[in-house]
N, C-alpha and C. Protein backbone atom coordinates (compact mmCIF):
# COMPACT_ATOMS: atom_id res chain seq x y z
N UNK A 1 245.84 28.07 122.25
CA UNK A 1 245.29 27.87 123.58
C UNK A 1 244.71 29.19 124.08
N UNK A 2 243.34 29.25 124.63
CA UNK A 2 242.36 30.63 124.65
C UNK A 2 243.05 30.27 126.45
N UNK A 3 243.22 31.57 126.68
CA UNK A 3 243.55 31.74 128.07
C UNK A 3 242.14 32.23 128.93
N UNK A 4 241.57 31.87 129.99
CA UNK A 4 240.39 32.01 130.82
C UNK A 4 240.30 33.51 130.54
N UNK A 5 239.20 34.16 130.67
CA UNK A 5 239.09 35.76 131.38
C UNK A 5 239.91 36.22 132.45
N UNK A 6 239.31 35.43 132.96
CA UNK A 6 239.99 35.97 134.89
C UNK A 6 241.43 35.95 135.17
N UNK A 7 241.84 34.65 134.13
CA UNK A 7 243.35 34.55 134.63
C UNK A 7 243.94 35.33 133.85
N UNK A 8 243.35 35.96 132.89
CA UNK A 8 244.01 37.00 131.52
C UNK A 8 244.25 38.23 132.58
N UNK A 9 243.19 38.20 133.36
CA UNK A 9 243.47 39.54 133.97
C UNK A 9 244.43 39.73 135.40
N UNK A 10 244.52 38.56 135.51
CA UNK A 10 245.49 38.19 136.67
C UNK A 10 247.13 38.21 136.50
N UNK A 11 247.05 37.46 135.33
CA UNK A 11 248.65 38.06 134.20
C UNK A 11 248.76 39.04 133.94
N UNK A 12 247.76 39.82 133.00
CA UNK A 12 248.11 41.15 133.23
C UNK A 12 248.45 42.23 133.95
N UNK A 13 247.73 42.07 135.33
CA UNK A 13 248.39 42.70 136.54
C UNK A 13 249.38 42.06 136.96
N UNK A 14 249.72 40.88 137.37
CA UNK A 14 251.48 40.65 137.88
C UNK A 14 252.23 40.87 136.22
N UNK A 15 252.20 41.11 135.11
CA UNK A 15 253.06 41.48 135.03
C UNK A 15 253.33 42.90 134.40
N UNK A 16 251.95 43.98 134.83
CA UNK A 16 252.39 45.10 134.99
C UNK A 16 253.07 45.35 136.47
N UNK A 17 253.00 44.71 137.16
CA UNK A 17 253.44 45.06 138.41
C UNK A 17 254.37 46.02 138.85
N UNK A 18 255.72 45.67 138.26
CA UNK A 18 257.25 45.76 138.23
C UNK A 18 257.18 47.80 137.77
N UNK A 19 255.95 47.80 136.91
CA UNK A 19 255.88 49.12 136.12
C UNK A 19 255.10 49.82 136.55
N UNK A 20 253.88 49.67 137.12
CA UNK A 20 253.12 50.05 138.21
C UNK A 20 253.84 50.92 139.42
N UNK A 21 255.01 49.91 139.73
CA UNK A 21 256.10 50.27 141.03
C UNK A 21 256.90 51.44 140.77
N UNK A 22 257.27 51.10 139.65
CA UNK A 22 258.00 52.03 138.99
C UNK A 22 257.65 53.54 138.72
N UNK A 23 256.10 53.99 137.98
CA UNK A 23 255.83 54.80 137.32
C UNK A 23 254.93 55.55 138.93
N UNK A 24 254.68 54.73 140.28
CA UNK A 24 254.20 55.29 141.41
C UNK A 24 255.50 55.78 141.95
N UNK A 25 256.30 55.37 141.85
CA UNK A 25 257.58 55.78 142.49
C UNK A 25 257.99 57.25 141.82
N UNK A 26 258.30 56.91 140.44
CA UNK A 26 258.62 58.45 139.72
C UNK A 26 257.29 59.65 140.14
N UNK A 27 255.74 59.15 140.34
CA UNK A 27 255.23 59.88 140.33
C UNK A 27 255.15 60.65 141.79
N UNK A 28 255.52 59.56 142.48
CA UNK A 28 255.54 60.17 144.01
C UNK A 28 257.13 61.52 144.02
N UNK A 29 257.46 60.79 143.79
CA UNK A 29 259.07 61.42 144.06
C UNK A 29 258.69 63.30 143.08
N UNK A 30 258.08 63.13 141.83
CA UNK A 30 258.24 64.52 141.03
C UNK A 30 257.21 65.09 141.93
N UNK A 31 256.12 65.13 142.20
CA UNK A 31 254.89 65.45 143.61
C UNK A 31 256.03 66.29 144.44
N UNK A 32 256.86 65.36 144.92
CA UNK A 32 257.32 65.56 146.57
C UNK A 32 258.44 66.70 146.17
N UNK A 33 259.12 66.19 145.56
CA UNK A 33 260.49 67.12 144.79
C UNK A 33 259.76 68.89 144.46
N UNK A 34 258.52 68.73 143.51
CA UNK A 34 258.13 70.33 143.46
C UNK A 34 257.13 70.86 144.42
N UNK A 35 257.12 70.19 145.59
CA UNK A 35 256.40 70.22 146.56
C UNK A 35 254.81 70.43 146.59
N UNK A 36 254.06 69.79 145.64
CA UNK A 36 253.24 69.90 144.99
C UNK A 36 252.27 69.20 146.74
N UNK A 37 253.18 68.09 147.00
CA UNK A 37 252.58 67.40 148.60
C UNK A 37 253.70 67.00 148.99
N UNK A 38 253.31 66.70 150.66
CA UNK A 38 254.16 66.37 151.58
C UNK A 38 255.13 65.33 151.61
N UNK A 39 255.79 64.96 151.76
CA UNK A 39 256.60 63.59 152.00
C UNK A 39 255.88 62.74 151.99
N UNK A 40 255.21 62.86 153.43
CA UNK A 40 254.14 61.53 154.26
C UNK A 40 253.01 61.46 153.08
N UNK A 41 252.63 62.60 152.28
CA UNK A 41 251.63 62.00 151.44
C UNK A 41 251.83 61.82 150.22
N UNK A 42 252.88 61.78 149.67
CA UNK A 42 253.98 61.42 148.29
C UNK A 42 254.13 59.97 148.71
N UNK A 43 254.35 59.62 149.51
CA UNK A 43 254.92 58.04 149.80
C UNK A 43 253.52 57.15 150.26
N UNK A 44 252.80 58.11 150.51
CA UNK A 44 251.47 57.11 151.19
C UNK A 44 251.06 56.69 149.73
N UNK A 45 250.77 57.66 148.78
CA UNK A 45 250.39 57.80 147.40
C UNK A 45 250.90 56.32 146.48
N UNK A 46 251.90 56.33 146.95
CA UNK A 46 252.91 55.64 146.38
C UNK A 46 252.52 53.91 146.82
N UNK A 47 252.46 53.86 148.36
CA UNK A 47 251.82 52.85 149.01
C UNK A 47 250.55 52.19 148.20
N UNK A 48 249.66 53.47 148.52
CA UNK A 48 248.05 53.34 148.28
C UNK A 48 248.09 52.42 146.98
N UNK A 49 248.80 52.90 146.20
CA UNK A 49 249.07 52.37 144.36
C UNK A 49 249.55 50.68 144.23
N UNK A 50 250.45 51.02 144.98
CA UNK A 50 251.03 49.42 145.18
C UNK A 50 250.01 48.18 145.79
N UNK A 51 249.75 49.33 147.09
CA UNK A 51 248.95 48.04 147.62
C UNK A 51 247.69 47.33 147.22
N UNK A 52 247.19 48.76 146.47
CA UNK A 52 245.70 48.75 145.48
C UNK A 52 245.71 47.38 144.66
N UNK A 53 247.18 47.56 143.77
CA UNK A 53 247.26 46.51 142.55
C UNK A 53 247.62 45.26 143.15
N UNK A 54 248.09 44.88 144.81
CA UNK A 54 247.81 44.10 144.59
C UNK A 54 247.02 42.72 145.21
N UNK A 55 246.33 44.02 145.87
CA UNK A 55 245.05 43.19 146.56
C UNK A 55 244.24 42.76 144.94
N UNK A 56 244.04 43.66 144.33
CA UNK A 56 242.96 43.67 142.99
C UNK A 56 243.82 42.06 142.12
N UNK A 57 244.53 41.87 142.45
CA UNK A 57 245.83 40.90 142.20
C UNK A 57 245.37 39.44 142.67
N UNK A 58 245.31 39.49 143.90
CA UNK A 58 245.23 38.54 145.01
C UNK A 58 242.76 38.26 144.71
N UNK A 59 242.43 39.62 144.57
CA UNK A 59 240.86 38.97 144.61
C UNK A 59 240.73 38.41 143.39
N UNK A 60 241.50 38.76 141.96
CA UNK A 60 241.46 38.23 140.49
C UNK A 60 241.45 37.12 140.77
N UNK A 61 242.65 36.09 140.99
CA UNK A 61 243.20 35.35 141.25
C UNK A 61 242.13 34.33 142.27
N UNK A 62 241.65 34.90 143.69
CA UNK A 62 240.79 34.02 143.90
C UNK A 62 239.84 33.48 143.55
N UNK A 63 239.15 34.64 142.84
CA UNK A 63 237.42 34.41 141.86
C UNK A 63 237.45 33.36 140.61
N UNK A 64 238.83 33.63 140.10
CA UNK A 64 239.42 32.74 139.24
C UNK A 64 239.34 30.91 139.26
N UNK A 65 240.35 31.26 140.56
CA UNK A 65 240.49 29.86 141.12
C UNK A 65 238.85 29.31 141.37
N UNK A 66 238.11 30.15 141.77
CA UNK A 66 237.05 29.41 142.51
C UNK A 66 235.69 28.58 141.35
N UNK A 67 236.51 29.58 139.87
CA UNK A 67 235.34 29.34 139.10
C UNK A 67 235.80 27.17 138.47
């Protein structure tokens, strides 16, 4: 069974997700820890990443559906 394009790429992001979270989190935290940046912008960083993947998540998913 050939899986669509769109939805290939829609799986692939939910289920990097979990690791995405993960590898923004370690990256925020080593940033903030050698003070490389601020708190507020270690965690925004961290935000920005999350929220990026999963709007890009949510538009896959609609273009998908719509085809």
């Amino acid at each position: 069974m050939m899986l669509d394009r769109g939805w290939a790429k829609v799986t692939a992001l939910a289920l990097s997700l979990p690791s995405t979270i993960i590898a923004a989190a370690i990256l925020a935290s080593v940033l903030i820890k050698r003070g490389i940046v601020s708190t507020w912008v270690g965690w925004s960083i961290f935000l920005l990443i999350v929220v990026n993947t999963i709007v890009l998540l949510v538009i896959y998913a609609y273009r998908s559906k719509k085809r």
